[in-house]
PDB file of N, CA and C in Angstrom:
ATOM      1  N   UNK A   1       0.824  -1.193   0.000  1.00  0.00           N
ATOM      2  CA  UNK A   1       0.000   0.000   0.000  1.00  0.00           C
ATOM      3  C   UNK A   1       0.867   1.256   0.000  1.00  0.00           C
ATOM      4  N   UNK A   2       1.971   1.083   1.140  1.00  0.00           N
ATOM      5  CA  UNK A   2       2.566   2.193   0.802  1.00  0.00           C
ATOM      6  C   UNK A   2       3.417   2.760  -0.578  1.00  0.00           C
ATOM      7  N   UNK A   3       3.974   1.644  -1.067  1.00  0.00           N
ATOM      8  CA  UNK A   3       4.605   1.807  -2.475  1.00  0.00           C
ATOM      9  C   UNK A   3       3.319   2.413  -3.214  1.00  0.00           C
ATOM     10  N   UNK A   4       2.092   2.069  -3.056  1.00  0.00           N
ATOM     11  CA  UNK A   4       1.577   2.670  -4.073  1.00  0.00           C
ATOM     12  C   UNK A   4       1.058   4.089  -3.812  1.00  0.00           C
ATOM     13  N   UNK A   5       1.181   4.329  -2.642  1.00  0.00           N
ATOM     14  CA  UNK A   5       1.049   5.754  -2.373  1.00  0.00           C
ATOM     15  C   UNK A   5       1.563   6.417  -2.481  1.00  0.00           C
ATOM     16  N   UNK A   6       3.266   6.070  -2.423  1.00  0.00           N
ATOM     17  CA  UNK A   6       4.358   7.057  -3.378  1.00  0.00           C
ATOM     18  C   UNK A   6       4.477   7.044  -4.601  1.00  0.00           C
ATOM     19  N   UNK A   7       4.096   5.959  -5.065  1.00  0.00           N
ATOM     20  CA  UNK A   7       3.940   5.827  -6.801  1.00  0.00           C
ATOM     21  C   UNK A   7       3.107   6.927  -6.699  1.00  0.00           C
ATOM     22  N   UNK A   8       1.478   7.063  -5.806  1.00  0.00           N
ATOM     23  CA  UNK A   8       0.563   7.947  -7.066  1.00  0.00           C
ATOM     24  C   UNK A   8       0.675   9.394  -6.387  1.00  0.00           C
ATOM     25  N   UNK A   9       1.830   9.586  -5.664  1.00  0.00           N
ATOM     26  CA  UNK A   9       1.848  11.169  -5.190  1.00  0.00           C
ATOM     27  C   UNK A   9       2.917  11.188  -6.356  1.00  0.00           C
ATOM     28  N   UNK A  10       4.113  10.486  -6.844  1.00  0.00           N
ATOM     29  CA  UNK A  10       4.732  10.822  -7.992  1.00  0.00           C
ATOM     30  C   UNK A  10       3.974  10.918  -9.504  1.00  0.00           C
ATOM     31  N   UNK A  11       2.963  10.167  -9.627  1.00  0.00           N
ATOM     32  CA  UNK A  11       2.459  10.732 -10.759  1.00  0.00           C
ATOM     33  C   UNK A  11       1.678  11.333 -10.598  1.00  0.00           C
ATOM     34  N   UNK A  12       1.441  11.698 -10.029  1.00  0.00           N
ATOM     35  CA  UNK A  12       0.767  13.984  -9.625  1.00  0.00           C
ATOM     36  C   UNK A  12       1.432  14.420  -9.699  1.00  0.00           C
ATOM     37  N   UNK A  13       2.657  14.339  -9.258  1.00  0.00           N
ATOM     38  CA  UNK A  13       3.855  15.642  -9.661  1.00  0.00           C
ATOM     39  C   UNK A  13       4.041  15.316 -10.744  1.00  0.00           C
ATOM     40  N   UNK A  14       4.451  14.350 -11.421  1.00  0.00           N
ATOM     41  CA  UNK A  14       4.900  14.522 -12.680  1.00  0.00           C
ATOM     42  C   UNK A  14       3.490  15.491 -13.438  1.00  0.00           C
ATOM     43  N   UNK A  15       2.454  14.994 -13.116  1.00  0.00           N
ATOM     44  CA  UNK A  15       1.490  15.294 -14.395  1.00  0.00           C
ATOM     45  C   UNK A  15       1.449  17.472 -14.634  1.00  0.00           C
ATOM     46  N   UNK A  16       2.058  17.199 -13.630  1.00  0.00           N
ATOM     47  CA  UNK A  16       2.253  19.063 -13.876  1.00  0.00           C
ATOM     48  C   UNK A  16       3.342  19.972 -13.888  1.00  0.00           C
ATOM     49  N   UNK A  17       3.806  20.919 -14.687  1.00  0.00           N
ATOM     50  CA  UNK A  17       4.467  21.560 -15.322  1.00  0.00           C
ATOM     51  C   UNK A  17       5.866  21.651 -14.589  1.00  0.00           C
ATOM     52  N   UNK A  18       5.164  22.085 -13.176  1.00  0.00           N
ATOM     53  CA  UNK A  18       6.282  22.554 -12.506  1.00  0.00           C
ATOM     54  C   UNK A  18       6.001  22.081 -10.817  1.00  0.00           C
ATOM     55  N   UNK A  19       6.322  20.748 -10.744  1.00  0.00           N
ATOM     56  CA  UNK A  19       5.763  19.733  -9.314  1.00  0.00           C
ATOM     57  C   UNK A  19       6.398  20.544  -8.670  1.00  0.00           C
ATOM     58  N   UNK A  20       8.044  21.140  -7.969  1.00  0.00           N
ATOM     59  CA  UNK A  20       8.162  21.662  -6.687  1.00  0.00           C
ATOM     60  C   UNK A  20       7.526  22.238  -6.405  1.00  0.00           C
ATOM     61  N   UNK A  21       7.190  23.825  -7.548  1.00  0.00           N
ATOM     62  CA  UNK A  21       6.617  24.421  -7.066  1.00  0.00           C
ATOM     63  C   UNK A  21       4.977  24.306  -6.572  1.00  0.00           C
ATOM     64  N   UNK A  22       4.474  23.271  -7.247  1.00  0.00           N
ATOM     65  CA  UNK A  22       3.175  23.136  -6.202  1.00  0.00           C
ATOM     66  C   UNK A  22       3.337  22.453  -5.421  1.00  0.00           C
ATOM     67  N   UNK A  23       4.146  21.649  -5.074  1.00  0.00           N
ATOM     68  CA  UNK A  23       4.400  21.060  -3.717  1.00  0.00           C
ATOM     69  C   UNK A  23       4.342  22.308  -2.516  1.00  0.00           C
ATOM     70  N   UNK A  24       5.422  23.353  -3.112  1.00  0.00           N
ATOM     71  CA  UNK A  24       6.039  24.376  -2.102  1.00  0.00           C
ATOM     72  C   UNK A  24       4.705  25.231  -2.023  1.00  0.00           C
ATOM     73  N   UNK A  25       3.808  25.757  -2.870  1.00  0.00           N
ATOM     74  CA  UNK A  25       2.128  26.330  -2.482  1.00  0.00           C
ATOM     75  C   UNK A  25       1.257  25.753  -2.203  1.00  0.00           C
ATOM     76  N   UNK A  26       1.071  23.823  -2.365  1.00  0.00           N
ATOM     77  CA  UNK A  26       0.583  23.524  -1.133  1.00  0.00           C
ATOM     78  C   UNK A  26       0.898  23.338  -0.004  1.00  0.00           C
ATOM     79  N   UNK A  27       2.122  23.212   0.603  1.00  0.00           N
ATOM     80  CA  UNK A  27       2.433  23.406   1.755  1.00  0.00           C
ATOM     81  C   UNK A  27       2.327  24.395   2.275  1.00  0.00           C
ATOM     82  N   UNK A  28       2.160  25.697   1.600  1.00  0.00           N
ATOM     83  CA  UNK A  28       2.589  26.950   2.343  1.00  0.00           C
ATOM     84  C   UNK A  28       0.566  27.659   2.501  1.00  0.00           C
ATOM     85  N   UNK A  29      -0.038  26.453   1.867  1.00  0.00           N
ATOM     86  CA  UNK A  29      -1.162  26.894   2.207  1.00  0.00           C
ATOM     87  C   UNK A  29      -1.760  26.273   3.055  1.00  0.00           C
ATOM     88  N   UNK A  30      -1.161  24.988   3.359  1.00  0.00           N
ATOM     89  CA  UNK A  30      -1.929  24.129   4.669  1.00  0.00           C
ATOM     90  C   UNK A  30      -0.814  25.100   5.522  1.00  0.00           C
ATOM     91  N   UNK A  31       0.158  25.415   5.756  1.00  0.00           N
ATOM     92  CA  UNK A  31       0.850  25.923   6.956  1.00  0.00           C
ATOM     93  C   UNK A  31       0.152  27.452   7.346  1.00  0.00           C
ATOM     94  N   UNK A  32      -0.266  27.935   6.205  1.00  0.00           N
ATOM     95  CA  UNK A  32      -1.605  28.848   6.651  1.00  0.00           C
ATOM     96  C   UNK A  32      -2.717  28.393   7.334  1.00  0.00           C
ATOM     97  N   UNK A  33      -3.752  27.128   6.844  1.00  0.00           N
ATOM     98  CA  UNK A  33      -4.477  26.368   7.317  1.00  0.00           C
ATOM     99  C   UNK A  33      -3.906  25.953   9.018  1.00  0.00           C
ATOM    100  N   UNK A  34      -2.962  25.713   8.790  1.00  0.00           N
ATOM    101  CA  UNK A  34      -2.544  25.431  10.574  1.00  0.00           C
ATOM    102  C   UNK A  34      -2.541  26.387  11.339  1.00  0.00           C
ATOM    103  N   UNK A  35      -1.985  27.354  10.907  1.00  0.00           N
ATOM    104  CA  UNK A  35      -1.781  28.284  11.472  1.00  0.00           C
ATOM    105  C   UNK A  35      -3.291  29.179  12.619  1.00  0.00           C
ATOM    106  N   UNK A  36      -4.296  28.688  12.209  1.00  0.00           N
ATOM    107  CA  UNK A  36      -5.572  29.328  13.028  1.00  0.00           C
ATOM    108  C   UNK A  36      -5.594  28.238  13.899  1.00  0.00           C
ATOM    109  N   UNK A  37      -5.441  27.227  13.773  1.00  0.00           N
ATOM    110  CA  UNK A  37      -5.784  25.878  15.131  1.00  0.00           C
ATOM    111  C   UNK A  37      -4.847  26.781  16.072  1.00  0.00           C
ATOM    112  N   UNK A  38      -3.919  27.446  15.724  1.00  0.00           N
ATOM    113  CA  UNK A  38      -3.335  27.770  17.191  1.00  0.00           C
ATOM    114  C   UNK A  38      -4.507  29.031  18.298  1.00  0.00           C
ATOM    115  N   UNK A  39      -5.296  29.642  17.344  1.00  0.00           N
ATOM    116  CA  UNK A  39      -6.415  29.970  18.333  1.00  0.00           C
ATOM    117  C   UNK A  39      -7.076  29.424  18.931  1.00  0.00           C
ATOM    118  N   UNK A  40      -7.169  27.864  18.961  1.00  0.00           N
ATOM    119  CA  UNK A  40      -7.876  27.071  19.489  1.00  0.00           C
ATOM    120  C   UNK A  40      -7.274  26.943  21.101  1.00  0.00           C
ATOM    121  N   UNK A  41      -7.865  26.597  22.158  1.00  0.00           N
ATOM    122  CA  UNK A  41      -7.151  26.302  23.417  1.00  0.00           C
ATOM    123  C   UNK A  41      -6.860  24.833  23.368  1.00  0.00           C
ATOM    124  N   UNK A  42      -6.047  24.537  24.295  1.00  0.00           N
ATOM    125  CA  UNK A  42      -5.689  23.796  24.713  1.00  0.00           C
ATOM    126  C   UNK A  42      -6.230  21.946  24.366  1.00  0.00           C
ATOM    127  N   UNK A  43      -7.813  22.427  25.213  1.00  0.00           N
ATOM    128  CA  UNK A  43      -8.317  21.276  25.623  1.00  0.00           C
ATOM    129  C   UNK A  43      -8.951  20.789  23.935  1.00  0.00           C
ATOM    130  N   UNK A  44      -9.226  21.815  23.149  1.00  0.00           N
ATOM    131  CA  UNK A  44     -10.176  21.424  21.821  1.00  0.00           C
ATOM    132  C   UNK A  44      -8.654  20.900  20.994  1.00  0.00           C
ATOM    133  N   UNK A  45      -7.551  20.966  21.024  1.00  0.00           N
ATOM    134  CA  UNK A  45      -6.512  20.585  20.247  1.00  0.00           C
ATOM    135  C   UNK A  45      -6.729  19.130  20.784  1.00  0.00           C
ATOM    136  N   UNK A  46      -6.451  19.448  22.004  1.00  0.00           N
ATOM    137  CA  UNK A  46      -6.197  17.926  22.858  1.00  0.00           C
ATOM    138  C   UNK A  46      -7.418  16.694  22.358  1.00  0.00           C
ATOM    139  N   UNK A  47      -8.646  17.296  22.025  1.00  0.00           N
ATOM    140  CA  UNK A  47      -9.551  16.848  21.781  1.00  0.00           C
ATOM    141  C   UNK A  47      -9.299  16.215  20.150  1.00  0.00           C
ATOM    142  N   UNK A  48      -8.688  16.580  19.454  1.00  0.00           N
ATOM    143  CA  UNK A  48      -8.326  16.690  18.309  1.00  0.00           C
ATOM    144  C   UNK A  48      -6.882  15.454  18.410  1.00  0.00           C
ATOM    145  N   UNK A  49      -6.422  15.433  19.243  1.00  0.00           N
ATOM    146  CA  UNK A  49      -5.459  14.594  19.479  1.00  0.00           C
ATOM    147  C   UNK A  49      -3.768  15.357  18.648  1.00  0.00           C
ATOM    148  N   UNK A  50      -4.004  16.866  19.148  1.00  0.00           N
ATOM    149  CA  UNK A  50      -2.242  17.672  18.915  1.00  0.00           C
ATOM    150  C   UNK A  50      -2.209  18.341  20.077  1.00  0.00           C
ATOM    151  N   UNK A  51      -1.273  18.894  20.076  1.00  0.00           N
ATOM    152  CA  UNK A  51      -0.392  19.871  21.344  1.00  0.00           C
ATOM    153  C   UNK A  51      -0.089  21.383  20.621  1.00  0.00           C
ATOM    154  N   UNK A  52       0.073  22.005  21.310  1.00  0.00           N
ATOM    155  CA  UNK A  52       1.129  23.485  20.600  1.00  0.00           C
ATOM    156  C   UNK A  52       1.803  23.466  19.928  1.00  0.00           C
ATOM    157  N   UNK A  53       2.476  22.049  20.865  1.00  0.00           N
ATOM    158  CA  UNK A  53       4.495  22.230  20.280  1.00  0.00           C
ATOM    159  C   UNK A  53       4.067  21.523  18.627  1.00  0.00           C
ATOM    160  N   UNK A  54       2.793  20.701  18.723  1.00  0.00           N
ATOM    161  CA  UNK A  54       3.292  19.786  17.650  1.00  0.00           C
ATOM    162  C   UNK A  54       2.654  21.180  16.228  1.00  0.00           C
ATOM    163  N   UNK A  55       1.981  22.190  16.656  1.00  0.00           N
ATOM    164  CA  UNK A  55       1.695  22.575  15.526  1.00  0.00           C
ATOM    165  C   UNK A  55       3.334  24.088  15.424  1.00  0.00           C
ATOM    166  N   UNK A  56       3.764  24.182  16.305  1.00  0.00           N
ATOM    167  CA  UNK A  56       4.735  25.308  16.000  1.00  0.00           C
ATOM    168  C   UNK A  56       5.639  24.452  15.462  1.00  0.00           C
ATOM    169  N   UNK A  57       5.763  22.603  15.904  1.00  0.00           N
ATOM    170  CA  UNK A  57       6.803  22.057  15.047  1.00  0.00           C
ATOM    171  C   UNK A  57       6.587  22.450  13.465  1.00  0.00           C
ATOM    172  N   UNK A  58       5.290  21.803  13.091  1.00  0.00           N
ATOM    173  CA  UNK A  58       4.931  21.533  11.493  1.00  0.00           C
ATOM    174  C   UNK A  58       4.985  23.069  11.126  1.00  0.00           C
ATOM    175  N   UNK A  59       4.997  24.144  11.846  1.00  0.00           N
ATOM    176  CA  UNK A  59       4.696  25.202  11.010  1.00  0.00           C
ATOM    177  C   UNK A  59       6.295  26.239  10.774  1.00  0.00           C
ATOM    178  N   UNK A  60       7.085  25.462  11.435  1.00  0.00           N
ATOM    179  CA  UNK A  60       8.772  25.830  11.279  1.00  0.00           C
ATOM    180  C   UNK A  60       9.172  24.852  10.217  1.00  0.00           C
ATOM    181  N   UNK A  61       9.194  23.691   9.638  1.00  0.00           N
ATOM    182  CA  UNK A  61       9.275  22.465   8.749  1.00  0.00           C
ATOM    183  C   UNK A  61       9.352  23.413   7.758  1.00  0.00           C
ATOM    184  N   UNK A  62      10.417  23.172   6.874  1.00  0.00           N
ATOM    185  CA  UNK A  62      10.540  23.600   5.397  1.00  0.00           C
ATOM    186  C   UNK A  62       9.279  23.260   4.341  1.00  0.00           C
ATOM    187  N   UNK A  63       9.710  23.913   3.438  1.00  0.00           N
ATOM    188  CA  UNK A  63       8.002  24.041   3.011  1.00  0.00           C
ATOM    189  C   UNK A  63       8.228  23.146   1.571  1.00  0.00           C
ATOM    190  N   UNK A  64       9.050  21.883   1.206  1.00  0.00           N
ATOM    191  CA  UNK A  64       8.855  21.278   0.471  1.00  0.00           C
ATOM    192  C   UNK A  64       8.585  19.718   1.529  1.00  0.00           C
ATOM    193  N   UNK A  65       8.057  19.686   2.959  1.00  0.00           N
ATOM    194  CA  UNK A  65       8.095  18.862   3.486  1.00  0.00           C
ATOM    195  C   UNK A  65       6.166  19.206   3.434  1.00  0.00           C
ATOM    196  N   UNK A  66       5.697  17.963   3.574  1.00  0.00           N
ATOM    197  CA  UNK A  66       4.049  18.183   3.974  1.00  0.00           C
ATOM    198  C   UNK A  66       3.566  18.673   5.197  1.00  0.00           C
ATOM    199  N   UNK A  67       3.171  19.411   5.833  1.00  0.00           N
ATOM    200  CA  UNK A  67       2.961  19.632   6.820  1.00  0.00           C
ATOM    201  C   UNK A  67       1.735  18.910   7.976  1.00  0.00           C
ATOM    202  N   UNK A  68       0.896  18.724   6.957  1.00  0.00           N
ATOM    203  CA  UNK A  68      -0.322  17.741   7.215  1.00  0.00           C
ATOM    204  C   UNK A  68      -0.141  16.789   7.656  1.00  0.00           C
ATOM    205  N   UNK A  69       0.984  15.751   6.673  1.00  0.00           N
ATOM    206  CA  UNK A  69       1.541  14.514   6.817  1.00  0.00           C
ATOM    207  C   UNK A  69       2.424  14.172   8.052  1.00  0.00           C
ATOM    208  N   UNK A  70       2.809  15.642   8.235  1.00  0.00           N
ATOM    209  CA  UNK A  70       4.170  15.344   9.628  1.00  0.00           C
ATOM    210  C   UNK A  70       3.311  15.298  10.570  1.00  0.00           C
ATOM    211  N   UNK A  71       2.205  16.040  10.858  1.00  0.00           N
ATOM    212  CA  UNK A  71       1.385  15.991  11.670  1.00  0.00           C
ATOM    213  C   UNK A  71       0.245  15.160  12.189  1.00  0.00           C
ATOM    214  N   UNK A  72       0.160  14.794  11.205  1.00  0.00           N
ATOM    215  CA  UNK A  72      -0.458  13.246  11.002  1.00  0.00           C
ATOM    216  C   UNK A  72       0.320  11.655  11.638  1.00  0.00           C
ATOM    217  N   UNK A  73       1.492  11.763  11.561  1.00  0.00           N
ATOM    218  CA  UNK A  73       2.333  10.908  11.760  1.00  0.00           C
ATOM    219  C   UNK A  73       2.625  11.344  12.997  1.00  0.00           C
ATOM    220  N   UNK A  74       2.831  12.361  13.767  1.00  0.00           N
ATOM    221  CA  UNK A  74       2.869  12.927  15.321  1.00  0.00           C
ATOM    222  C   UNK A  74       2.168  12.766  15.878  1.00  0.00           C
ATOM    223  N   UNK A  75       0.928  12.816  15.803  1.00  0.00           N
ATOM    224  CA  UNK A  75      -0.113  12.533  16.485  1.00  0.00           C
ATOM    225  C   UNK A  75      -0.556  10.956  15.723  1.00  0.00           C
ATOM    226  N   UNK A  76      -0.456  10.198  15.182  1.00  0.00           N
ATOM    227  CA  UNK A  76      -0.578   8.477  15.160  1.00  0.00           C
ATOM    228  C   UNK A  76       0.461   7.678  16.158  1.00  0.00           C
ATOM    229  N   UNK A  77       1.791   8.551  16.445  1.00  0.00           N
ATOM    230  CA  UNK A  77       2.911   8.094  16.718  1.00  0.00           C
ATOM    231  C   UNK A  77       2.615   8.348  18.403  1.00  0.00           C
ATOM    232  N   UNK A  78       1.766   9.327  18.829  1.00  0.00           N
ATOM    233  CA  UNK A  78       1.714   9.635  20.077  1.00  0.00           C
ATOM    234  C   UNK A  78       0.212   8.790  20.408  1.00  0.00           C
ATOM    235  N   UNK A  79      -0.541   8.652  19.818  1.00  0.00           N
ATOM    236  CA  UNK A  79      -1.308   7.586  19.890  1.00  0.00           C
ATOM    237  C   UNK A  79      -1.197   6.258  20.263  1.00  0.00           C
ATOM    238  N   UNK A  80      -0.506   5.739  19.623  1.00  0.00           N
ATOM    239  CA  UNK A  80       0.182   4.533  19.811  1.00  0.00           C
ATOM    240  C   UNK A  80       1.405   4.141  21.025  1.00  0.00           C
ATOM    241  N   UNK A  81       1.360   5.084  21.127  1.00  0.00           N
ATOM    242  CA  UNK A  81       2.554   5.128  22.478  1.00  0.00           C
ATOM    243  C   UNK A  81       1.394   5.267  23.606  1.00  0.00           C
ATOM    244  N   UNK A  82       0.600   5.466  23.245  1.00  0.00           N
ATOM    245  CA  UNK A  82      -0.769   6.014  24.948  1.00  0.00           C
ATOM    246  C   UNK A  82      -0.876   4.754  24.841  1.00  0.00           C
ATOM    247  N   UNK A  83      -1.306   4.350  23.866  1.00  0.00           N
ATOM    248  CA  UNK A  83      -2.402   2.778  23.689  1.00  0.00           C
ATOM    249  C   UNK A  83      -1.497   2.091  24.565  1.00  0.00           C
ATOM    250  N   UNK A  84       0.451   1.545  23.996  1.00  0.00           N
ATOM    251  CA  UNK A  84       0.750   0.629  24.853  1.00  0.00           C
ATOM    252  C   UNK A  84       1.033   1.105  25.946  1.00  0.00           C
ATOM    253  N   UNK A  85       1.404   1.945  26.654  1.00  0.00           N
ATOM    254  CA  UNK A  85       1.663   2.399  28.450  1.00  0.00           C
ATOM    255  C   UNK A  85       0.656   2.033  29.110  1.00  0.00           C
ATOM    256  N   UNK A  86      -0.880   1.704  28.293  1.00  0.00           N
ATOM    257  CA  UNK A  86      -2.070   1.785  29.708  1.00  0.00           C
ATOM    258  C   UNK A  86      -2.160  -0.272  30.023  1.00  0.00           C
TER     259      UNK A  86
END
């Protein structure tokens, strides 16, 4: 599954003119998109299953990295670490 999920994010980039650069304006528009959860408090993030740190991490991340995806994987990764401690 995963091979084929990098296969078909590579043929999206290929299929257009100039892939970095939409890589680099969608990232820089979800890192806008992130950027308002930080008005959120505390407990509705928590509810959401992120922290502060994890959105000031993704929103310092270079902007040919996904931001969504890192964040996604931070919070699955901190998930899974609750599940086995209890």
């Amino acid at each position: 599954m995963r091979d084929y999920i990098f296969h078909q994010a590579l043929s999206r980039d290929s299929a257009f003119v100039f892939p970095k650069l939409r890589r680099l304006f969608r990232s820089w528009v979800a890192k806008k998109k992130l950027k308002r959860l930080e008005q959120l408090d505390d407990y509705m993030l928590n509810d959401i299953g992120l922290t502060r740190d994890d959105l000031r991490y993704v929103t310092r991340l270079p902007y040919d990295v996904d931001p969504i995806e890192e964040m996604t994987r931070l919070r699955d990764a901190r998930m899974r670490k609750g599940i086995r401690s209890r």
